[in-house]
N, C-alpha and C. Protein backbone atom coordinates (compact mmCIF):
# COMPACT_ATOMS: atom_id res chain seq x y z
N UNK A 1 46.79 219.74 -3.24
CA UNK A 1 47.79 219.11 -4.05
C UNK A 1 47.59 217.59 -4.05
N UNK A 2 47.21 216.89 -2.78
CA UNK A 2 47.07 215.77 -2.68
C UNK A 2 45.75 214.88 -3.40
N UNK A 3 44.71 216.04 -3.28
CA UNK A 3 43.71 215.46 -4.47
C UNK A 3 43.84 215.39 -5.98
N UNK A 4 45.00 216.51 -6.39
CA UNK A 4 44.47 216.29 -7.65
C UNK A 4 46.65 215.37 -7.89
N UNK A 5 46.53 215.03 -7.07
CA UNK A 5 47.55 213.64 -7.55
C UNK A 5 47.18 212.21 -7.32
N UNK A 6 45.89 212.64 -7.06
CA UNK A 6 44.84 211.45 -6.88
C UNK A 6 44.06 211.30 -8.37
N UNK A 7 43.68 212.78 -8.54
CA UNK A 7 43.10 212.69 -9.65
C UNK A 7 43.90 212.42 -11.25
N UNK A 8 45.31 212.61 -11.03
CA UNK A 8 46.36 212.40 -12.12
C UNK A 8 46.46 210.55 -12.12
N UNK A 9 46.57 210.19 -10.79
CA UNK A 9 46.82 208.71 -10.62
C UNK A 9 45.79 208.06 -11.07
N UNK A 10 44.42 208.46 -10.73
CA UNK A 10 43.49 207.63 -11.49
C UNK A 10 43.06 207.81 -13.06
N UNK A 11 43.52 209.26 -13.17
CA UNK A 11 43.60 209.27 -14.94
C UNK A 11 44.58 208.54 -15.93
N UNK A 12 45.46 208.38 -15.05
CA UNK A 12 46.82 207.48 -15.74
C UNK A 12 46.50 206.29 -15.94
N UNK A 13 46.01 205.65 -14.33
CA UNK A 13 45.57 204.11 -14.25
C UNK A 13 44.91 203.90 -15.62
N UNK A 14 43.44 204.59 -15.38
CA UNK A 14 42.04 204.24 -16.30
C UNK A 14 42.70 204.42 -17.59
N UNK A 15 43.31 205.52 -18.39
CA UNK A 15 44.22 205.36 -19.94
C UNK A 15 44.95 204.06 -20.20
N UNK A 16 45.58 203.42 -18.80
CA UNK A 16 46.10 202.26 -19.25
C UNK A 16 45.77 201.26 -19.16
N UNK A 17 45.19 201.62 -18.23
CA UNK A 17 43.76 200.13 -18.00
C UNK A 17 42.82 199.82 -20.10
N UNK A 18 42.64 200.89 -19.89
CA UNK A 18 41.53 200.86 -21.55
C UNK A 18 42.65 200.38 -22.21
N UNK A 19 43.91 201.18 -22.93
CA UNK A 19 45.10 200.37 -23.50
C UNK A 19 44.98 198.82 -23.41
N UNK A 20 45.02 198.35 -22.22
CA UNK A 20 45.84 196.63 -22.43
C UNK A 20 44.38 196.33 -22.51
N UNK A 21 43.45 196.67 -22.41
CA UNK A 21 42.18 196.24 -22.87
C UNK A 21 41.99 196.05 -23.98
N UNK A 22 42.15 197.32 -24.48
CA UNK A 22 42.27 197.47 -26.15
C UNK A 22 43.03 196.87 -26.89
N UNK A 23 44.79 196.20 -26.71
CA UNK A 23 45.14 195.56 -27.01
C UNK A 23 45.19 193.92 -26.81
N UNK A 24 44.42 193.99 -25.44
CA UNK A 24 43.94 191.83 -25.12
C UNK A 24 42.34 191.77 -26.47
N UNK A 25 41.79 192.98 -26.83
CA UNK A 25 40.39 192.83 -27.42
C UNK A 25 41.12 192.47 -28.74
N UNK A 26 42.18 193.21 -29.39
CA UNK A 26 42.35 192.78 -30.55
C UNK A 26 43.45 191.72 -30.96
N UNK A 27 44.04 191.56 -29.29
CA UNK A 27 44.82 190.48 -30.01
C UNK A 27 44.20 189.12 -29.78
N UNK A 28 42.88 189.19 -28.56
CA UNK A 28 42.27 187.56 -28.80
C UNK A 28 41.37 187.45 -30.08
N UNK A 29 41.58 188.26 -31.12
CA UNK A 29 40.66 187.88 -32.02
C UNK A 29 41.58 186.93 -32.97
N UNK A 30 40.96 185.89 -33.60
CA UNK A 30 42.16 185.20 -34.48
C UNK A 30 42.00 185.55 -35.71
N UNK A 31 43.23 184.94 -36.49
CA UNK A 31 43.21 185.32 -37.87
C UNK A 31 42.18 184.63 -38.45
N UNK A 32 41.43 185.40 -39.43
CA UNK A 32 40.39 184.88 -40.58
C UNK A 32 41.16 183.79 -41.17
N UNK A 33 40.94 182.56 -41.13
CA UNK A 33 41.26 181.22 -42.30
C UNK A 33 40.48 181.80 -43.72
N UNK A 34 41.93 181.77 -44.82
CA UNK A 34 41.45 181.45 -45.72
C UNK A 34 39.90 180.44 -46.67
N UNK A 35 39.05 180.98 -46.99
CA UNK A 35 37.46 180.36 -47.27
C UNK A 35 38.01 179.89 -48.79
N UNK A 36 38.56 180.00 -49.35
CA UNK A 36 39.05 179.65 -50.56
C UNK A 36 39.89 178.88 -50.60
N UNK A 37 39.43 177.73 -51.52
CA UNK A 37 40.46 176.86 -51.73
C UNK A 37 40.74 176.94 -53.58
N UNK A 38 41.88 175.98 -53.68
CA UNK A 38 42.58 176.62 -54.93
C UNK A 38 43.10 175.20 -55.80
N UNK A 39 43.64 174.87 -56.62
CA UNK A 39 43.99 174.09 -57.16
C UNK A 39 43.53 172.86 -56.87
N UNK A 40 44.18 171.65 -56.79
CA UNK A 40 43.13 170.74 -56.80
C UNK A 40 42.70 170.28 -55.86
N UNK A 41 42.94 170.92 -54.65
CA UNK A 41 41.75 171.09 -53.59
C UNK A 41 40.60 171.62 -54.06
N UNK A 42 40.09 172.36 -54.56
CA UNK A 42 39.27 173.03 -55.16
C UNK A 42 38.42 171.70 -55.63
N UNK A 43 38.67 170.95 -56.31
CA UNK A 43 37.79 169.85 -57.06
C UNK A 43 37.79 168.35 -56.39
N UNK A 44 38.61 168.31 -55.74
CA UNK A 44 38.93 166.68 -54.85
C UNK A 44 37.68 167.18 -54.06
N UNK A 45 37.00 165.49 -53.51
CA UNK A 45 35.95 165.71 -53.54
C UNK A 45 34.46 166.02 -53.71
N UNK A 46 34.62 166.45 -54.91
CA UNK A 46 33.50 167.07 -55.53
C UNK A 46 32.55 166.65 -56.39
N UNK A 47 31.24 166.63 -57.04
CA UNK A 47 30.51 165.74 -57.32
C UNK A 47 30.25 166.16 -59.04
N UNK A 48 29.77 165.79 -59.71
CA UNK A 48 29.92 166.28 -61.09
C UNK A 48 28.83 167.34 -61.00
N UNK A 49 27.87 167.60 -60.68
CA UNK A 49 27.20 168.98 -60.82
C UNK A 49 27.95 169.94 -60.33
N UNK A 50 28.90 169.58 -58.95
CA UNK A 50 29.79 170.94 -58.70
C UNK A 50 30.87 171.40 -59.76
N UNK A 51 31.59 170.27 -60.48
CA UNK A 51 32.28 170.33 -62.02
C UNK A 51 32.05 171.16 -62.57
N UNK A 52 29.87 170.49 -63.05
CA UNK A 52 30.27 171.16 -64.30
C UNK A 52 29.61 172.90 -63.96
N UNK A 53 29.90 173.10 -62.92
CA UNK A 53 29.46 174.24 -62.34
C UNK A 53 30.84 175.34 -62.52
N UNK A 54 31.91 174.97 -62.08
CA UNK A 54 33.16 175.47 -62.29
C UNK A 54 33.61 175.69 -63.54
N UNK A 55 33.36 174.22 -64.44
CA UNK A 55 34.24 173.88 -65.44
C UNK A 55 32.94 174.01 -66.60
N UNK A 56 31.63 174.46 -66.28
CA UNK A 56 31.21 174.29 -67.50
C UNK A 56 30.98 172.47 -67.98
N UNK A 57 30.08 172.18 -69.14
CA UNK A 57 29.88 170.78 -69.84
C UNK A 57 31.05 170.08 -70.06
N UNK A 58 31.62 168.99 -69.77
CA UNK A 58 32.68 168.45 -69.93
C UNK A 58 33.08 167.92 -71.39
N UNK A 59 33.90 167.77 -71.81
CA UNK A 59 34.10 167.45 -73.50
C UNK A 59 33.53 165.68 -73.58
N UNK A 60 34.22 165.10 -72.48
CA UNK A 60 34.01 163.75 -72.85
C UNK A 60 33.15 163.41 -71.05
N UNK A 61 31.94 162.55 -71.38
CA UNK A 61 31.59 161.93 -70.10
C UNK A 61 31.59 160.40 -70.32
N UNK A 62 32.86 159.28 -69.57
CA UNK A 62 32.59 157.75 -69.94
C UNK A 62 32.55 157.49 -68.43
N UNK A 63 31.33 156.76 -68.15
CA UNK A 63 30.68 156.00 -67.37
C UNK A 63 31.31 154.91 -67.54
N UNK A 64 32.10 154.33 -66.38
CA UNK A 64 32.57 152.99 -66.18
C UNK A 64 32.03 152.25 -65.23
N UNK A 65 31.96 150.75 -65.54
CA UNK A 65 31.81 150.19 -64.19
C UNK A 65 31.79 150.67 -63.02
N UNK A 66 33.18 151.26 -62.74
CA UNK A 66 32.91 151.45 -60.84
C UNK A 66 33.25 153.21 -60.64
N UNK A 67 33.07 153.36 -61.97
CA UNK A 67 33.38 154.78 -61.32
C UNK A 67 33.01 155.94 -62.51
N UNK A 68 33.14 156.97 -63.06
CA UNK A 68 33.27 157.45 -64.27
C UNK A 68 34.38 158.71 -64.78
N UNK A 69 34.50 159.25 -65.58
CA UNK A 69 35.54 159.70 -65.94
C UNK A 69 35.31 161.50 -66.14
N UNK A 70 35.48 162.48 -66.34
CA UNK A 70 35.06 163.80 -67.25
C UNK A 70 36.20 163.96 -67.35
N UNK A 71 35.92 164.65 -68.59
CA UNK A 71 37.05 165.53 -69.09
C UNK A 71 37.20 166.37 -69.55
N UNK A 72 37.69 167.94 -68.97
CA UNK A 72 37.59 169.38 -69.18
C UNK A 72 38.76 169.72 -70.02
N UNK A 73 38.38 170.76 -71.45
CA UNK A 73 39.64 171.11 -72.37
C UNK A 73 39.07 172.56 -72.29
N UNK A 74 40.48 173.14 -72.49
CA UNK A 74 40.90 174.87 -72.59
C UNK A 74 41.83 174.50 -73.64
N UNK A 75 42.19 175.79 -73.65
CA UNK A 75 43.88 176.40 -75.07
C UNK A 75 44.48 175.60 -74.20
N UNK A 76 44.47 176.01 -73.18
CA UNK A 76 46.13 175.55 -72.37
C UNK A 76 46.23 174.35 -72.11
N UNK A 77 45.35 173.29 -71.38
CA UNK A 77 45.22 172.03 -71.19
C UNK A 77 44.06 171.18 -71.45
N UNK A 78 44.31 169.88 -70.97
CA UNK A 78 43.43 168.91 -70.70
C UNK A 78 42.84 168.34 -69.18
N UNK A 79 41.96 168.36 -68.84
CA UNK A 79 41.90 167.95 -67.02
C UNK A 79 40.98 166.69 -67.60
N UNK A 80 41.35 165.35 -66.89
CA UNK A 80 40.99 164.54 -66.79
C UNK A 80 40.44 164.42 -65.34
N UNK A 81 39.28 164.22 -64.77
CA UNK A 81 38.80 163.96 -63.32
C UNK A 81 38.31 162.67 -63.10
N UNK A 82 38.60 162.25 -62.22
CA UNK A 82 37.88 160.58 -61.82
C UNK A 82 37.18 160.32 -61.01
N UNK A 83 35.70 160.23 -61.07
CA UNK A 83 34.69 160.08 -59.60
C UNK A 83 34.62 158.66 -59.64
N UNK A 84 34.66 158.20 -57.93
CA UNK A 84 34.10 157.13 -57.79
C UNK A 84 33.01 157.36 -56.33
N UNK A 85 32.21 156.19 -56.45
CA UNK A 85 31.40 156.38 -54.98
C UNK A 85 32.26 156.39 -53.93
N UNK A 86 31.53 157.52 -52.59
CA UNK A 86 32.13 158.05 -51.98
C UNK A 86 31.82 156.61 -50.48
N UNK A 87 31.08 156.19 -51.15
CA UNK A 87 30.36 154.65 -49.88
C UNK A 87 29.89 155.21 -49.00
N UNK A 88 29.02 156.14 -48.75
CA UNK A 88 28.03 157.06 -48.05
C UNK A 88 26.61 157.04 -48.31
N UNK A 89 26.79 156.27 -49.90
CA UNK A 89 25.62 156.57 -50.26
C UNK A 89 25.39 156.52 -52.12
N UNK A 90 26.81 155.96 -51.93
CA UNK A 90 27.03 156.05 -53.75
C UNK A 90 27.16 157.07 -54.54
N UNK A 91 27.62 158.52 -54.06
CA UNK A 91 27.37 159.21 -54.36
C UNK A 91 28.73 159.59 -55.38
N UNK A 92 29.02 159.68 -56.85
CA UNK A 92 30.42 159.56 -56.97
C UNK A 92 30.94 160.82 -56.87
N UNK A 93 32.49 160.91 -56.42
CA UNK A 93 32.89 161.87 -56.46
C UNK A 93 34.38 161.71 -56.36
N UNK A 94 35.03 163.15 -56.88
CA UNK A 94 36.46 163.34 -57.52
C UNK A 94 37.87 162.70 -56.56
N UNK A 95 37.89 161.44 -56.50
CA UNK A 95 39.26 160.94 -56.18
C UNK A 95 40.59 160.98 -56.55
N UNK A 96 40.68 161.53 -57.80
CA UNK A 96 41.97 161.60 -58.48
C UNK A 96 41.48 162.44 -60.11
N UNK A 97 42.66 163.11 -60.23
CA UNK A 97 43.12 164.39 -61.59
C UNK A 97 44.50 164.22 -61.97
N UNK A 98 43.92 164.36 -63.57
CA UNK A 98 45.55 164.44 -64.17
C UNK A 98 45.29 165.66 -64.98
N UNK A 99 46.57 166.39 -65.54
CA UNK A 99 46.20 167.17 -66.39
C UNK A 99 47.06 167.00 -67.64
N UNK A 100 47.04 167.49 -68.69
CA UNK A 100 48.34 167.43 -69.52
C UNK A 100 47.87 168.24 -70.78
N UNK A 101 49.05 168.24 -71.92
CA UNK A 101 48.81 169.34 -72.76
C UNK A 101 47.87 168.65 -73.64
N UNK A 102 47.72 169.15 -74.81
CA UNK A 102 46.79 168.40 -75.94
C UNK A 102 48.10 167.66 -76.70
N UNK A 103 49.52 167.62 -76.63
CA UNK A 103 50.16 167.00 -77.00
C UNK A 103 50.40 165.44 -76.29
N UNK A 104 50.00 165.45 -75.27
CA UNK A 104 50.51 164.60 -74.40
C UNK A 104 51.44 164.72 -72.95
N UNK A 105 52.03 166.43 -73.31
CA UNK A 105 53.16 166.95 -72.22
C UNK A 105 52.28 166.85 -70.92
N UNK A 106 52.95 166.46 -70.11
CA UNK A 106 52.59 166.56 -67.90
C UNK A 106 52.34 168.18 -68.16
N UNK A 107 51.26 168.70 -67.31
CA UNK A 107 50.93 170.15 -67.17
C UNK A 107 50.86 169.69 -65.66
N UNK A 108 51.21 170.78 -64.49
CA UNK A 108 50.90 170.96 -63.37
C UNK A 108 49.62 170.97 -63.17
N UNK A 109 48.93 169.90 -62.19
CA UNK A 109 47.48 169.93 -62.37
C UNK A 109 46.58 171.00 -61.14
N UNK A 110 47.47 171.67 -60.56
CA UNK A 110 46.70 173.06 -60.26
C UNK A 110 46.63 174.12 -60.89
N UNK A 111 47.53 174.22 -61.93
CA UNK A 111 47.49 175.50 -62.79
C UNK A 111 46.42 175.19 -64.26
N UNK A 112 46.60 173.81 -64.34
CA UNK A 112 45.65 173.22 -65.22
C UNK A 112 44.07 174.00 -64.93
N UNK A 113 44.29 173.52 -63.39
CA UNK A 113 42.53 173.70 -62.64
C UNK A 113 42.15 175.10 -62.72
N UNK A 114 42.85 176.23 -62.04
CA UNK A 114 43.17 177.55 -62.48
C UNK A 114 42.70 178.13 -63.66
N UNK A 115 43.75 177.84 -64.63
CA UNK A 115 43.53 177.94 -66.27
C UNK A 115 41.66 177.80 -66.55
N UNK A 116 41.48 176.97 -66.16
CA UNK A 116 40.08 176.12 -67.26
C UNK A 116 38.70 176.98 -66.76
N UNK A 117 39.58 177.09 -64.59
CA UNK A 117 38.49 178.33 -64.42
C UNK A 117 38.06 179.78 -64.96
N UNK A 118 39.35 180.30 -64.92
CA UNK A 118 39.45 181.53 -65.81
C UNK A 118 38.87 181.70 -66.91
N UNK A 119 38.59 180.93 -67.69
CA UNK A 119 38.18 180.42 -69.20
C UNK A 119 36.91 180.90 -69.15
């Protein structure tokens, strides 16, 4: 009797031993971070070959003095993007976005960004 309440005790142990094992294995794993970014994270930063990679040929390209301009049109909006050098190396890239309608109306400029991808 005394062995096999030896043998119950160590079958119990070892089942629960594997358990909190099994649950420390999956709970030190962390959550996957989102790899996708979205609105105008998505383009801040970014250099005009990555643009016109997203967005396709831009409607208008004006080269300014210190910086230059593109500008992406869909049905739905207008995206205006603004690169300037990043001082790394001169390399320009997307500091600031506006978006708006072809009337002139404010459009939300992540749904703008969204929109033009879909396109």
């Amino acid at each position: 009797m005394y062995k096999w309440s030896i043998l119950l005790y160590a079958a119990a142990t070892a089942s629960a031993s594997a358990q909190i094992g099994a649950d420390r294995q999956i709970s030190s794993v962390p959550a996957r971070p989102s790899l996708e970014k979205r609105g105008v994270a998505l383009v801040m930063g970014k250099d005009t070959a990555t643009l016109k990679r997203l967005f396709g040929e831009p409607r208008l390209d004006i080269i300014e003095v210190y910086g230059r301009k593109l500008q992406f049109t869909g049905k739905v909006c207008i995206l205006d993007v603004y690169l300037y050098p990043d001082g790394k190396g001169g390399t320009e890239i997307v500091t600031h976005v506006d978006a708006r309608r072809s009337d002139g109306a404010e459009v939300d400029r992540a749904a703008c960004i969204e929109a033009l991808i879909r396109r």
